[in-house]
C-alpha atoms as a PDB file:
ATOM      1  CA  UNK A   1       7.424 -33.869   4.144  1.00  0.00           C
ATOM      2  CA  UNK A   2       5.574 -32.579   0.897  1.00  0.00           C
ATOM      3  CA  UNK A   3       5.241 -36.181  -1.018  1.00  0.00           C
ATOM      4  CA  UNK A   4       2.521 -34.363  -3.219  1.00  0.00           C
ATOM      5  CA  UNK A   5       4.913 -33.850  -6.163  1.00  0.00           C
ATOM      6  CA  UNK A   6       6.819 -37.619  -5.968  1.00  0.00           C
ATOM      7  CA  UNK A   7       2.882 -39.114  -6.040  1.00  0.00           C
ATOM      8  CA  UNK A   8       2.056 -37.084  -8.835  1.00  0.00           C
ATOM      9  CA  UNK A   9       5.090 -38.087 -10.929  1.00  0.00           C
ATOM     10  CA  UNK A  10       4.193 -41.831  -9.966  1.00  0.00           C
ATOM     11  CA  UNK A  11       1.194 -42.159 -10.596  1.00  0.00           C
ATOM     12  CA  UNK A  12       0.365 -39.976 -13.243  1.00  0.00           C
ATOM     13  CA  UNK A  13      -1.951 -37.727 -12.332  1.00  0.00           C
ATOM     14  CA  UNK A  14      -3.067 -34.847  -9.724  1.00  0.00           C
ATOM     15  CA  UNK A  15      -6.451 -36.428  -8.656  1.00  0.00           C
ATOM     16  CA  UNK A  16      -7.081 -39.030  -5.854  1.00  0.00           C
ATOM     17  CA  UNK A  17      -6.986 -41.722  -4.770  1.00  0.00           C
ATOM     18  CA  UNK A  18      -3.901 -42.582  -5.092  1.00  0.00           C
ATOM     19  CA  UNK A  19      -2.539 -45.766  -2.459  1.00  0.00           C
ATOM     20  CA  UNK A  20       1.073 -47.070  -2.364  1.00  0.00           C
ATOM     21  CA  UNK A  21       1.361 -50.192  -1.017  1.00  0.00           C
ATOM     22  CA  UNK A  22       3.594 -51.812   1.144  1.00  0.00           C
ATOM     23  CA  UNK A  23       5.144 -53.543  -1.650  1.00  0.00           C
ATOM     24  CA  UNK A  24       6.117 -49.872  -3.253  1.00  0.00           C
ATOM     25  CA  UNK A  25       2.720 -49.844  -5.734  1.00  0.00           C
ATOM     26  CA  UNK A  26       1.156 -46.828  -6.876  1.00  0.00           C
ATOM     27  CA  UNK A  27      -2.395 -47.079  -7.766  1.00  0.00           C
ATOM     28  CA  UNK A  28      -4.011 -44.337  -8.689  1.00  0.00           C
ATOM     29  CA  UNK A  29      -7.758 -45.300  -9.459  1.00  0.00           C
ATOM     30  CA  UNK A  30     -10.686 -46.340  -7.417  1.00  0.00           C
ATOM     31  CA  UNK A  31     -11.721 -50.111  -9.267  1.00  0.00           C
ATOM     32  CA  UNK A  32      -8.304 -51.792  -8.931  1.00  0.00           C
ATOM     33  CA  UNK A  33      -7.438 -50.141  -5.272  1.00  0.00           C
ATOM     34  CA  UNK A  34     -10.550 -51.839  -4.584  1.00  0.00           C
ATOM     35  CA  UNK A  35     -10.097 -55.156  -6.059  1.00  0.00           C
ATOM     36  CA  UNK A  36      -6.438 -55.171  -4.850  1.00  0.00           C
ATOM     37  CA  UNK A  37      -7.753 -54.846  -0.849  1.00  0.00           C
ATOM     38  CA  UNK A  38     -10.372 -57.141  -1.328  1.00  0.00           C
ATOM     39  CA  UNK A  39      -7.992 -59.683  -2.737  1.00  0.00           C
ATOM     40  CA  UNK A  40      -5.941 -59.325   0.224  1.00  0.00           C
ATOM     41  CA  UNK A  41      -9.027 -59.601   3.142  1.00  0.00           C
ATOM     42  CA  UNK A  42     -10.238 -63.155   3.755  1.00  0.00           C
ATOM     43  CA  UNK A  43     -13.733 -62.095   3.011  1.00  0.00           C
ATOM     44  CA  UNK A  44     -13.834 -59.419   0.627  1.00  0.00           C
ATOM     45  CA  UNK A  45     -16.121 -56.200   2.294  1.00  0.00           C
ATOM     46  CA  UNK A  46     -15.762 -53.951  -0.916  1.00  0.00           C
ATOM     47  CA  UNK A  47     -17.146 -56.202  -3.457  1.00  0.00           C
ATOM     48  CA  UNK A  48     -18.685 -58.785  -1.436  1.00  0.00           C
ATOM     49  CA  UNK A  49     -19.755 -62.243  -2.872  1.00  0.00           C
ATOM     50  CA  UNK A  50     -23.302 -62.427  -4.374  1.00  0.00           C
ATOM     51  CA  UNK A  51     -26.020 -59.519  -5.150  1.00  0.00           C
ATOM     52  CA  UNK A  52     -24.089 -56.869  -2.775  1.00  0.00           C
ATOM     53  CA  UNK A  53     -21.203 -56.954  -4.206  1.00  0.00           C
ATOM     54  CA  UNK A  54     -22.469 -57.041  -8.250  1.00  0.00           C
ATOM     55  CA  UNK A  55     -24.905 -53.943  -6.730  1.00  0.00           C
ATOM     56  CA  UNK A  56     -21.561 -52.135  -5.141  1.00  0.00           C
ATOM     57  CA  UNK A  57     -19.366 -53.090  -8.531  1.00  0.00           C
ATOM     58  CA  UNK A  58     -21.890 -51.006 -10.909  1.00  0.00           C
ATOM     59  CA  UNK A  59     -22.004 -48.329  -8.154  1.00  0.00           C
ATOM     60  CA  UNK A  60     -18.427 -47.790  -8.230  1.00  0.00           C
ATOM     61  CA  UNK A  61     -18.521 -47.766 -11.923  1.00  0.00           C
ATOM     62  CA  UNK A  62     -21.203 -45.374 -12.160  1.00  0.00           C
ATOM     63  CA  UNK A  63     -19.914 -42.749  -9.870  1.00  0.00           C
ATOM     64  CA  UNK A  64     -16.327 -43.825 -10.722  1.00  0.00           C
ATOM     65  CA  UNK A  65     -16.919 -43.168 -14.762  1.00  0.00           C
ATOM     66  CA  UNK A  66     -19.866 -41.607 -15.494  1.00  0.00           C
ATOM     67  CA  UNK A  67     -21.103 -38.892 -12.336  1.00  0.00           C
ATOM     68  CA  UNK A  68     -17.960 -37.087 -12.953  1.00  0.00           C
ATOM     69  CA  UNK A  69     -19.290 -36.547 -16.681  1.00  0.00           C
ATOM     70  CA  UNK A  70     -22.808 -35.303 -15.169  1.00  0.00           C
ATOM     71  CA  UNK A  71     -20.835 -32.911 -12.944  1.00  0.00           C
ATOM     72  CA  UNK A  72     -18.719 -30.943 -15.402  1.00  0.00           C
ATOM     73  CA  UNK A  73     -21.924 -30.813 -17.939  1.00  0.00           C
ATOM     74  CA  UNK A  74     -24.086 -29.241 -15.659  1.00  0.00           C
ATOM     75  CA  UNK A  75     -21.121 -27.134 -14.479  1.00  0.00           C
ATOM     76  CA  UNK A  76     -20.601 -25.552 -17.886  1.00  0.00           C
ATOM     77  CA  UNK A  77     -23.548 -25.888 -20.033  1.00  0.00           C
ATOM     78  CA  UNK A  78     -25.138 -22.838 -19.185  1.00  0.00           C
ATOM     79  CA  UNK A  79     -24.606 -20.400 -21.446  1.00  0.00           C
ATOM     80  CA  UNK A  80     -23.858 -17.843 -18.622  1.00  0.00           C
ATOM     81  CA  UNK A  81     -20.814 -19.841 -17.231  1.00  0.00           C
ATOM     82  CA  UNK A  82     -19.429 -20.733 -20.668  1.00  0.00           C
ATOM     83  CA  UNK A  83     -19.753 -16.641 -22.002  1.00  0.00           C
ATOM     84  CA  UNK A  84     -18.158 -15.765 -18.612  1.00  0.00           C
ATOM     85  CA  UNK A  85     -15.102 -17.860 -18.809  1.00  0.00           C
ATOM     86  CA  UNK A  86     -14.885 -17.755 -22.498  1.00  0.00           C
ATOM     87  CA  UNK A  87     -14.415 -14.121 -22.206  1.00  0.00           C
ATOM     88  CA  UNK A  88     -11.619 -14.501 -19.849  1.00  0.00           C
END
C-alpha cells in the first residue's frame, strides 16, 4: 500500500529519512535516527566511542546541515538559472 501520504502527515515533512520504529515512532531526521540505533546496539557503529565517532558526529552535521546549503547556492546563483526561472 501507498504509506507515502500517512508518513508525510507524521512526520512533517516530504524529505527522507524518515524511520518508524517498532514502538510506533516517527523520526524524520538523520542525527537522532542515528543516536536512537546506536543507543539500542551494544556497541554503538554510527557514532562509535573515541576519535571515530567525534570525526563521524561533525560529518553528519556537516552534510546533514550545511552541504544541502552549498547545493541549492550553486544551483541558483547563476544569473542564467535565476533569469530563466524567474521568468517563468
Amino acid at each position: 500500500p501507498d504509506i507515502a501520504k500517512e508518513i508525510e502527515d507524521r512526520s512533517g515533512t516530504h524529505q527522507i529519512p524518515v524511520l518508524i520504529t517498532p514502538e510506533n515512532w516517527c523520526i524524520a531526521d538523520t542525527t537522532p535516527i542515528f543516536s536512537m540505533l546506536d543507543s539500542r546496539l551494544s556497541v554503538p557503529r554510527f557514532y562509535p566511542r573515541g576519535i571515530v565517532g567525534a570525526l563521524s558526529a561533525v560529518t553528519e552535521e556537516y552534510f546533514d546541515e550545511w552541504a544541502a546549503r552549498w547545493c541549492i547556492h550553486t544551483r541558483w546563483q547563476t544569473t542564467e538559472e535565476t533569469a530563466q526561472h524567474a521568468s517563468g
